[in-house]
C-alpha atoms as a PDB file:
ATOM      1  CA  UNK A   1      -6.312  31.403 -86.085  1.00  0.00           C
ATOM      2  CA  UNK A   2      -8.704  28.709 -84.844  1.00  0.00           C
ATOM      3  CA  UNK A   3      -5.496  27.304 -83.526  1.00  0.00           C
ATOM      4  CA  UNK A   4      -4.399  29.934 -81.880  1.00  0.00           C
ATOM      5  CA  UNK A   5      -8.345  30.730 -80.632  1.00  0.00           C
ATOM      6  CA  UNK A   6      -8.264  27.469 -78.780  1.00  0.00           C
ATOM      7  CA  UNK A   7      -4.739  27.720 -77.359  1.00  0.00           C
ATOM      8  CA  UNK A   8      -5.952  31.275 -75.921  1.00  0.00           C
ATOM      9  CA  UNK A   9      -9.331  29.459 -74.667  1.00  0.00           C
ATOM     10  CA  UNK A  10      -6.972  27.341 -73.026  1.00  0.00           C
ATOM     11  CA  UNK A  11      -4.438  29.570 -71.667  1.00  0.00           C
ATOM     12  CA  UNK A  12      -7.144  31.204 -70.237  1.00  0.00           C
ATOM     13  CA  UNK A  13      -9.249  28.700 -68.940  1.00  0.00           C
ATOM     14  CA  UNK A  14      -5.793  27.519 -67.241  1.00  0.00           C
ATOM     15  CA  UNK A  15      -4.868  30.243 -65.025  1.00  0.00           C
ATOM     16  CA  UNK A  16      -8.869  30.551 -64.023  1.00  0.00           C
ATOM     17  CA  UNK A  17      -8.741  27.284 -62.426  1.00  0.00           C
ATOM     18  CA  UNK A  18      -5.764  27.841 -60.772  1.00  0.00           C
ATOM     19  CA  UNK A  19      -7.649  31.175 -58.763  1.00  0.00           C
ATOM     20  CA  UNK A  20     -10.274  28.779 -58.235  1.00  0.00           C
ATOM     21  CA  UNK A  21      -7.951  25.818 -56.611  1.00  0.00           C
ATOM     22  CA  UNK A  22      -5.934  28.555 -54.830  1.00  0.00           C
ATOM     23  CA  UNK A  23      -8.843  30.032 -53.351  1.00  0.00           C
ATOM     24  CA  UNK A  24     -10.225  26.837 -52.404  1.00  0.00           C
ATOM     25  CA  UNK A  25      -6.667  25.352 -50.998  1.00  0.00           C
ATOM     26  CA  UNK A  26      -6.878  27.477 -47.384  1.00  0.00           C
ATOM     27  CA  UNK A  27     -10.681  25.964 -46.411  1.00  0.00           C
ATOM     28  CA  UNK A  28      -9.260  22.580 -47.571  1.00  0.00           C
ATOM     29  CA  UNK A  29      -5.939  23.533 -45.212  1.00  0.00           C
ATOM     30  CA  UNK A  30      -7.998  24.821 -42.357  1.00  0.00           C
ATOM     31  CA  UNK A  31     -10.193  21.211 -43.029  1.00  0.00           C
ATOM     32  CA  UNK A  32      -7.057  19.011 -42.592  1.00  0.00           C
ATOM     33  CA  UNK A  33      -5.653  21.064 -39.639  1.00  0.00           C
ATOM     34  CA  UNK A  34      -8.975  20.622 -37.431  1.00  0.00           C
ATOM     35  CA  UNK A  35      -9.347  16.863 -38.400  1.00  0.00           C
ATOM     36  CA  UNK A  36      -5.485  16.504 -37.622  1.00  0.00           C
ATOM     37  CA  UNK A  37      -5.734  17.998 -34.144  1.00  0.00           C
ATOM     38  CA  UNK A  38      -9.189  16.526 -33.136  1.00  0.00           C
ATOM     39  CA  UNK A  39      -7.105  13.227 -34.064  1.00  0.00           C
ATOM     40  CA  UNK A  40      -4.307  13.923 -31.857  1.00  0.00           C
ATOM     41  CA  UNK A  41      -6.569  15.059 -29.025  1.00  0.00           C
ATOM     42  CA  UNK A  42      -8.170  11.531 -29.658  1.00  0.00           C
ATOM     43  CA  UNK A  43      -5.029  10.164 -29.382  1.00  0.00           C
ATOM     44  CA  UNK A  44      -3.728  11.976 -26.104  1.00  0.00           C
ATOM     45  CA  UNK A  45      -6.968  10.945 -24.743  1.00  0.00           C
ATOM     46  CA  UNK A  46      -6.487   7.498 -25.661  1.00  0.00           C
ATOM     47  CA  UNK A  47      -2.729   7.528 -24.001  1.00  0.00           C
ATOM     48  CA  UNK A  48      -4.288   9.025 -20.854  1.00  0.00           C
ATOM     49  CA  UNK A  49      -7.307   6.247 -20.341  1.00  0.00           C
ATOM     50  CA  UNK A  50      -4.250   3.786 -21.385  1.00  0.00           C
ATOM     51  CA  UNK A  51      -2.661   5.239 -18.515  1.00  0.00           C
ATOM     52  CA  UNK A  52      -4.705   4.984 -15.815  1.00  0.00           C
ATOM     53  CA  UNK A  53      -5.543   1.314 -16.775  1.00  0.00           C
ATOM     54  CA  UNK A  54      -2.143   0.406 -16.488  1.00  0.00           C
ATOM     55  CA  UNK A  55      -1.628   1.841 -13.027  1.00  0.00           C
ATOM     56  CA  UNK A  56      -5.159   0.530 -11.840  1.00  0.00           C
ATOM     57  CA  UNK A  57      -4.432  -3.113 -13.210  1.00  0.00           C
ATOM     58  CA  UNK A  58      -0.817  -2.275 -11.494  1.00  0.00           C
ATOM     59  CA  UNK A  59      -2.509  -1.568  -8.250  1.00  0.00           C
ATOM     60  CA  UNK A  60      -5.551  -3.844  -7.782  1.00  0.00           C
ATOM     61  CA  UNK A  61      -3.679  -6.846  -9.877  1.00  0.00           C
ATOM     62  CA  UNK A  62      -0.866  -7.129  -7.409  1.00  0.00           C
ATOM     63  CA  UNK A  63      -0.390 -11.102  -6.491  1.00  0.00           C
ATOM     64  CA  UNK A  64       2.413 -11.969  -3.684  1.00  0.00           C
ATOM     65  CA  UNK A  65       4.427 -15.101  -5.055  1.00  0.00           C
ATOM     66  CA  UNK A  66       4.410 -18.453  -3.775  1.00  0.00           C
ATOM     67  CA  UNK A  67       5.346 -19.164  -0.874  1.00  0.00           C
ATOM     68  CA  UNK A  68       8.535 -21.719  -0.849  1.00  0.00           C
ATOM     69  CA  UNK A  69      10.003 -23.747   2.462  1.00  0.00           C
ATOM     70  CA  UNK A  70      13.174 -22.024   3.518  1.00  0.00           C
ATOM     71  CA  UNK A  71      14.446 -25.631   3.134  1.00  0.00           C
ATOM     72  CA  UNK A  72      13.811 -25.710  -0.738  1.00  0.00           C
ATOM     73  CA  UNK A  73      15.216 -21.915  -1.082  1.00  0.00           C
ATOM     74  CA  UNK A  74      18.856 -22.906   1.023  1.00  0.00           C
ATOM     75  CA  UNK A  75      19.029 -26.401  -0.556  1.00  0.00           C
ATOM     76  CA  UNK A  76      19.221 -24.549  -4.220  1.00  0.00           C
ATOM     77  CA  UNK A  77      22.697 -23.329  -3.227  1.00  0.00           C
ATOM     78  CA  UNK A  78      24.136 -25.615  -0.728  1.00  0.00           C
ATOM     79  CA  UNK A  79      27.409 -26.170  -2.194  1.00  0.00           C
ATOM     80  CA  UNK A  80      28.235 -22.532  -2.095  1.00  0.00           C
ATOM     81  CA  UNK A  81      29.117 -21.995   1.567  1.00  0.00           C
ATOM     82  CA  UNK A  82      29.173 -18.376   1.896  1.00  0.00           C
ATOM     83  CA  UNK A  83      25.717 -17.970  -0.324  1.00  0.00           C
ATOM     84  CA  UNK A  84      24.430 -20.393   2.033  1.00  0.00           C
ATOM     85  CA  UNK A  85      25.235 -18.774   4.823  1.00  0.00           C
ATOM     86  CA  UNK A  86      23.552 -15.299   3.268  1.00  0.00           C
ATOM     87  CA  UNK A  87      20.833 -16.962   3.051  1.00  0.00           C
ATOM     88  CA  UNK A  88      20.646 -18.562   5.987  1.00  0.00           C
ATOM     89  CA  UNK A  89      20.695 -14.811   7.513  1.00  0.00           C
ATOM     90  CA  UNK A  90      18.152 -13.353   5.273  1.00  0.00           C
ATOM     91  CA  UNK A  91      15.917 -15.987   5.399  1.00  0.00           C
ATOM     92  CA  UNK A  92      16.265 -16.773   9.161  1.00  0.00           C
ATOM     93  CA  UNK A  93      16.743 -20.103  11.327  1.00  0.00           C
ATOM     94  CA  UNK A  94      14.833 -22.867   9.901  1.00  0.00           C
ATOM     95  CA  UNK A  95      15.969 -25.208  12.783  1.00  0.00           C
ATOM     96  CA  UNK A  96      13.593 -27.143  15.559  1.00  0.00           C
ATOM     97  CA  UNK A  97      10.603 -25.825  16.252  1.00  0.00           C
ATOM     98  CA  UNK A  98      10.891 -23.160  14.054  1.00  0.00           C
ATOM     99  CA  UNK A  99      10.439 -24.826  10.635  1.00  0.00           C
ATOM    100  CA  UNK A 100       8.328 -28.092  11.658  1.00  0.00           C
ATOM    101  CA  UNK A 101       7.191 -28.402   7.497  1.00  0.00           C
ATOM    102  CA  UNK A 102       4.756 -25.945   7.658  1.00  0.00           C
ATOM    103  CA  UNK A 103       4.619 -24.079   4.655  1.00  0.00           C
ATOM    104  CA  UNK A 104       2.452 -20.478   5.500  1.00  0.00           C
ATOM    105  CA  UNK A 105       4.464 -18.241   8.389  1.00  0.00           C
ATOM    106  CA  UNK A 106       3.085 -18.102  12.181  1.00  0.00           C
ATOM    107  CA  UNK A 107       2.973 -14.533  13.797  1.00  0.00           C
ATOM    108  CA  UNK A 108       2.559 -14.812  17.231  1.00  0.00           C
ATOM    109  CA  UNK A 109       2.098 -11.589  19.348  1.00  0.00           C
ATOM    110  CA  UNK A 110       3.308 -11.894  22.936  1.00  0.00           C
ATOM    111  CA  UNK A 111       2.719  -8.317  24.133  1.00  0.00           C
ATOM    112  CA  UNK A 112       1.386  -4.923  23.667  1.00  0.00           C
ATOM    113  CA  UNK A 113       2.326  -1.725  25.629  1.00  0.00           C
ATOM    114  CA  UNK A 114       1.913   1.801  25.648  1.00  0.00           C
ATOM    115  CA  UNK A 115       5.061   4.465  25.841  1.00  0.00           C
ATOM    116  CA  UNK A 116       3.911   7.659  26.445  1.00  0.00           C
ATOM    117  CA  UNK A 117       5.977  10.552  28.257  1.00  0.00           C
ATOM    118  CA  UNK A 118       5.604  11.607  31.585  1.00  0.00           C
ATOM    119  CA  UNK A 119       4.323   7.977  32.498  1.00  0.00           C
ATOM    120  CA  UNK A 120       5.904   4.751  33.255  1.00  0.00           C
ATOM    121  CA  UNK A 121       5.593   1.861  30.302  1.00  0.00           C
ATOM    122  CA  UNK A 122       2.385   0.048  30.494  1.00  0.00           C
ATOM    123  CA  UNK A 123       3.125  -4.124  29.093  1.00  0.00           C
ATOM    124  CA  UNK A 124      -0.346  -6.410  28.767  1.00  0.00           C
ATOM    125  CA  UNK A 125       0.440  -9.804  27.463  1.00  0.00           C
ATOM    126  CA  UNK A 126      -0.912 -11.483  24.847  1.00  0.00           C
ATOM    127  CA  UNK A 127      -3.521 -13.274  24.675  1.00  0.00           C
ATOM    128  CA  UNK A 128      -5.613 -10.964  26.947  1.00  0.00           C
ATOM    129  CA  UNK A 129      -7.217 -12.869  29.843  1.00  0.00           C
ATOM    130  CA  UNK A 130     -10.810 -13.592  29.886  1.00  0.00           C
ATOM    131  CA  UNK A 131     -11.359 -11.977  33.390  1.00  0.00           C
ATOM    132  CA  UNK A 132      -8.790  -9.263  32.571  1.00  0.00           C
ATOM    133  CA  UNK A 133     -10.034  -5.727  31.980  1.00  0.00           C
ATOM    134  CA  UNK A 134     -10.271  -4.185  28.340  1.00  0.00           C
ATOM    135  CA  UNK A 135      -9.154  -0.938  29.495  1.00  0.00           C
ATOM    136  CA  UNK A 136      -5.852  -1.048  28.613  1.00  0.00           C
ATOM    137  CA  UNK A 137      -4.319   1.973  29.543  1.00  0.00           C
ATOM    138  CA  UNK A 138      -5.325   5.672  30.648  1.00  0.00           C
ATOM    139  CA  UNK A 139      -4.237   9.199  29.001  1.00  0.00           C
ATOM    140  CA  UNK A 140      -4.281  12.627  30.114  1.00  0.00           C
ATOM    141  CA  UNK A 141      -5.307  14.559  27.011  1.00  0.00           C
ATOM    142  CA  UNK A 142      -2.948  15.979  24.687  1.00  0.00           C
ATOM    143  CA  UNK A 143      -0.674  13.341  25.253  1.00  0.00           C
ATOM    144  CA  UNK A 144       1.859  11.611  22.770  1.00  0.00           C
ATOM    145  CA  UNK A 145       2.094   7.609  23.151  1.00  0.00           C
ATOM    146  CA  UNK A 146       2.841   4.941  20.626  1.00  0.00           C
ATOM    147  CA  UNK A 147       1.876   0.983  21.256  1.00  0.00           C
ATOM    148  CA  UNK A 148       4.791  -0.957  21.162  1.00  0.00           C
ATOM    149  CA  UNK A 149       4.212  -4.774  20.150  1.00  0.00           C
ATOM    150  CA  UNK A 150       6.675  -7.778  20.588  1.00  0.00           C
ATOM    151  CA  UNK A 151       5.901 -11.036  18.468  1.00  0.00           C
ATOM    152  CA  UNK A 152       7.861 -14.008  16.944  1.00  0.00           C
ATOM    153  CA  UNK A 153       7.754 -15.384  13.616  1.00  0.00           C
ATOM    154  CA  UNK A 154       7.656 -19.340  12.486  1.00  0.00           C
ATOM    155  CA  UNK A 155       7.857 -21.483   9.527  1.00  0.00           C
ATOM    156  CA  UNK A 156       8.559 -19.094   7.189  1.00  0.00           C
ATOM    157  CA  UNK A 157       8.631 -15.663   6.064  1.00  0.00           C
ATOM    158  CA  UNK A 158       6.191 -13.300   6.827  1.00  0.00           C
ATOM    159  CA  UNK A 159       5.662 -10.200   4.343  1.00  0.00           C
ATOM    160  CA  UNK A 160       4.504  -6.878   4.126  1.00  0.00           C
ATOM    161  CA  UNK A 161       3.199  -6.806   7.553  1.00  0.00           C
ATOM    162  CA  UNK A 162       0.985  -4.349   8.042  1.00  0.00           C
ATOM    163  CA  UNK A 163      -1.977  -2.955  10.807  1.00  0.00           C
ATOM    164  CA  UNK A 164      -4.675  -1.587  10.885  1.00  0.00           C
ATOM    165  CA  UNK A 165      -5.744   0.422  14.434  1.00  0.00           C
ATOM    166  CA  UNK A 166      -9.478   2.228  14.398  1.00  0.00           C
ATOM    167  CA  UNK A 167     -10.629   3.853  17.144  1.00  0.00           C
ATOM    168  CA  UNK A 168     -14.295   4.400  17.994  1.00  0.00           C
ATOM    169  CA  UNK A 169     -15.908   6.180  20.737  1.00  0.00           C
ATOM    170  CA  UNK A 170     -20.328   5.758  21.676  1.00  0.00           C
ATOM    171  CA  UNK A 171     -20.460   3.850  18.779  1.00  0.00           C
ATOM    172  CA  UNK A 172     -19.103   6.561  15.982  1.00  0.00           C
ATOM    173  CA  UNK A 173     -15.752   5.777  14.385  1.00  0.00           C
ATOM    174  CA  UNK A 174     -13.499   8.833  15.255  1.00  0.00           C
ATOM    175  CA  UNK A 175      -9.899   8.022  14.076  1.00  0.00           C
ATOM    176  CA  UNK A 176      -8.130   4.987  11.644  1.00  0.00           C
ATOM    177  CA  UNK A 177      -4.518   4.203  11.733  1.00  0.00           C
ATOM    178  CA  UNK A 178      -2.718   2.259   9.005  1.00  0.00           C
ATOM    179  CA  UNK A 179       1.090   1.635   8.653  1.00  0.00           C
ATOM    180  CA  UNK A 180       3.284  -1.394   7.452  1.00  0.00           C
ATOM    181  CA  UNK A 181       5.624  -3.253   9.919  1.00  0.00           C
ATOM    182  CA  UNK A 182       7.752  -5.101   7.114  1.00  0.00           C
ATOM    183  CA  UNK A 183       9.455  -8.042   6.875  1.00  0.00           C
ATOM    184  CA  UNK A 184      10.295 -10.531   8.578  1.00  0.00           C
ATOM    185  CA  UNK A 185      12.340 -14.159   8.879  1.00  0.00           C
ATOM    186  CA  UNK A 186      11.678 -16.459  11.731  1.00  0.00           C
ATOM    187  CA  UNK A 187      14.083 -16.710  14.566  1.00  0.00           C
ATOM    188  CA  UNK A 188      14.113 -17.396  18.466  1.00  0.00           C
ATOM    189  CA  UNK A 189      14.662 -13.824  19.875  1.00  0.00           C
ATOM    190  CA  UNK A 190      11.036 -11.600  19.529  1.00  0.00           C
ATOM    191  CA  UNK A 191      10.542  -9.232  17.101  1.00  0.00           C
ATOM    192  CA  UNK A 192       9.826  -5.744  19.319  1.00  0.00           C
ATOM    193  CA  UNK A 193       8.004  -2.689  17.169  1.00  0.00           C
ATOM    194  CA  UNK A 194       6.799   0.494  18.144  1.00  0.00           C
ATOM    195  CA  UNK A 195       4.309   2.074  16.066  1.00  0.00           C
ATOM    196  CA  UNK A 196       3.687   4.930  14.606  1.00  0.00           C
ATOM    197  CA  UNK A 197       3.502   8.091  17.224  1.00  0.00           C
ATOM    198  CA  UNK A 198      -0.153   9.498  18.234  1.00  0.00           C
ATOM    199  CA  UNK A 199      -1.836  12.182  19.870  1.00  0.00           C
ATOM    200  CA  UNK A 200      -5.340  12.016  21.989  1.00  0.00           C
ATOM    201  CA  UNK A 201      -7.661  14.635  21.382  1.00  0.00           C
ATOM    202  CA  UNK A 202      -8.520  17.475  24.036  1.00  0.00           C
ATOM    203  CA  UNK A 203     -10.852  19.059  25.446  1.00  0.00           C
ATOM    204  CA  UNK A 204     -14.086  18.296  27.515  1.00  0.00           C
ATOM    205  CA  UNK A 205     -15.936  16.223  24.514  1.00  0.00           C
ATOM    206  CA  UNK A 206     -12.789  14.209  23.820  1.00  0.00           C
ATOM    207  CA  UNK A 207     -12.593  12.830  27.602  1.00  0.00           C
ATOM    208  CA  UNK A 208     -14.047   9.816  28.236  1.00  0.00           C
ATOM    209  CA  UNK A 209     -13.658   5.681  27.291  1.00  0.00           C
ATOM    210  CA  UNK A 210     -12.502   4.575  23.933  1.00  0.00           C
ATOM    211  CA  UNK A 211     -12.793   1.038  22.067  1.00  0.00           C
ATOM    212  CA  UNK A 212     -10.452   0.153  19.761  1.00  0.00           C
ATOM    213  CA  UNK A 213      -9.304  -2.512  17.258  1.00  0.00           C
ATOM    214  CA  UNK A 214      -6.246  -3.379  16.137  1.00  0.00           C
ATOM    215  CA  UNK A 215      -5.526  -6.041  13.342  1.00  0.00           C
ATOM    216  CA  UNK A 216      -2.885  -7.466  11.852  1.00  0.00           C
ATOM    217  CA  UNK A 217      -2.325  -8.769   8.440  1.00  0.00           C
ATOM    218  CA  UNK A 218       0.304 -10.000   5.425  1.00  0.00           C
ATOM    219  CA  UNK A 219       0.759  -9.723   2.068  1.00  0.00           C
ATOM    220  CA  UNK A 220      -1.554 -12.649   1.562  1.00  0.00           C
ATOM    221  CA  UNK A 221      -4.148 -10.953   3.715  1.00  0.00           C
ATOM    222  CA  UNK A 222      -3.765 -13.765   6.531  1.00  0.00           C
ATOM    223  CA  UNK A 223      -4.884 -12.089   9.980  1.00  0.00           C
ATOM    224  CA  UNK A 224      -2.444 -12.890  12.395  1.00  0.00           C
ATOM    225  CA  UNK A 225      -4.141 -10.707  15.404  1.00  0.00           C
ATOM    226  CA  UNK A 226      -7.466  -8.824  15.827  1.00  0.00           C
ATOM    227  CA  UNK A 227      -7.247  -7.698  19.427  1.00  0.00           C
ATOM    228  CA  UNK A 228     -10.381  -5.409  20.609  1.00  0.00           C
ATOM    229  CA  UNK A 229      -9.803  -3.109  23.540  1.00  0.00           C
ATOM    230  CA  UNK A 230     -10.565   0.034  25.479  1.00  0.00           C
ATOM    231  CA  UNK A 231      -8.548   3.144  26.788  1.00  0.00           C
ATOM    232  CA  UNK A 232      -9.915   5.950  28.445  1.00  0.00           C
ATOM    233  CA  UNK A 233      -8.377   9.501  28.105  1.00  0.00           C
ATOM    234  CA  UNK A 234      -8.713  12.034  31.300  1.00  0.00           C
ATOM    235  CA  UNK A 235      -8.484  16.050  32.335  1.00  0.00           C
ATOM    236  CA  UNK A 236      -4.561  17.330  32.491  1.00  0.00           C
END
C-alpha cells in the first residue's frame, strides 16, 4: 500500500510538472524568438556598416600604380614581334623628343576654342598672351557651345584626365563643370577634344561678363593647366 501510495504521489506529482513546464515552454519560446531576431537585426546591421566601409575605403583608398618608362614596359616583350608592336600602339611613340627619360607624362595644351551654332569657331592659343584680352569669346543667351581643346602628350602616359570648369559671375560662383577626358599615350599629332555641351543662361540678370577657370588634372592629381578667363554673354 505504502508502495503503491508513493508510486501514486509520484504519478501524480509527474504529470503536474509537466502542466507546469508546458505552460512555461511558450514565454521561454517567445524569449528565444525576440533574442534570436534582435540578434539577426544586429547582424544585418553589422553587414550594412561592413558595407559601406568597404565601398568608402574602395572610394577614398584608390592609389594609381607606378608609373613605368614605356622603355621598361616594351623591353619586357621584345622578342615577340607582334606583342611588341601592340604595345608599341597602345602605349604610343617613345622615340626623340618624345621619351627624353623622363619618367611623369607632359600635357601640353596648345589651344582652346569655342563651337557654338550660328557663329564661326573662335581658336585662342595657348599660353594666353600677357597683353591679350581675357574675354575670350561672346554669347547671345540661350546659346549651345562646347570648348574644344587641342594638346600633346610626352614621356609617358597620361591617365584619367579629367577637368574641372567653374564659372563665377560679381564674385558668386554660379555654375561647376566636371568631366573626364581619358587616356592617353604620347605621340606627334595633337590630341583635339571637345567637351561636354553647355547652355548660357537667359534673361536680363544672366547678361553680362563672366570669369571662369578651367583646370586640368590626372590620376595622380598633377595639374597640367589652370587657365583663368572671361566671356561675356549678350541680348538675342
Amino acid at each position: 500500500m505504502e508502495g503503491g501510495g508513493r508510486g501514486e504521489a509520484g504519478s501524480s506529482s509527474a504529470p503536474g510538472s509537466q502542466r507546469h513546464e508546458a505552460a512555461a515552454s511558450p514565454r521561454r519560446n517567445d524569449d528565444e524568438k525576440k533574442v534570436g531576431v534582435e540578434e539577426e537585426e544586429e547582424e544585418e546591421e553589422e553587414e550594412v556598416d561592413g558595407d559601406d566601409e568597404d565601398e568608402e575605403v574602395g572610394v577614398d583608398g584608390f592609389v594609381p600604380g607606378p608609373l613605368i618608362p614605356l622603355k621598361e614596359q616594351l623591353e619586357k616583350d621584345k622578342d615577340d614581334e607582334s606583342l611588341r608592336r601592340w604595345k608599341e600602339k597602345l602605349l604610343g611613340c617613345i622615340d626623340g623628343e618624345l621619351n627624353a627619360g623622363q619618367m611623369e607624362p607632359e600635357v601640353a595644351f596648345h589651344s582652346i576654342g569655342i563651337v557654338s551654332e550660328g557663329c564661326a569657331e573662335i581658336v585662342n592659343p595657348l599660353p594666353l598672351a600677357e597683353n591679350q584680352s581675357r574675354v575670350l569669346f561672346t554669347l547671345k543667351e540661350g546659346s549651345h557651345y562646347r570648348l574644344k581643346l587641342t594638346f600633346s602628350v610626352k614621356h609617358n602616359i597620361v591617365s584619367g584626365l579629367t577637368y574641372v570648369n567653374t564659372v563665377w559671375k560679381k564674385g558668386l560662383r554660379v555654375d561647376q563643370t566636371k568631366g573626364m577626358l581619358g587616356t592617353f599615350a604620347p605621340q606627334f599629332d595633337s590630341y583635339e577634344h571637345l567637351l561636354e555641351e553647355e547652355t548660357t543662361p537667359s534673361g536680363a540678370l544672366a547678361r553680362g561678363s563672366y570669369s571662369a577657370k578651367l583646370k586640368f588634372e590626372d590620376d595622380d592629381k598633377r595639374c597640367h593647366l589652370e587657365l583663368n578667363y572671361s566671356f561675356e554673354i549678350k541680348k538675342r
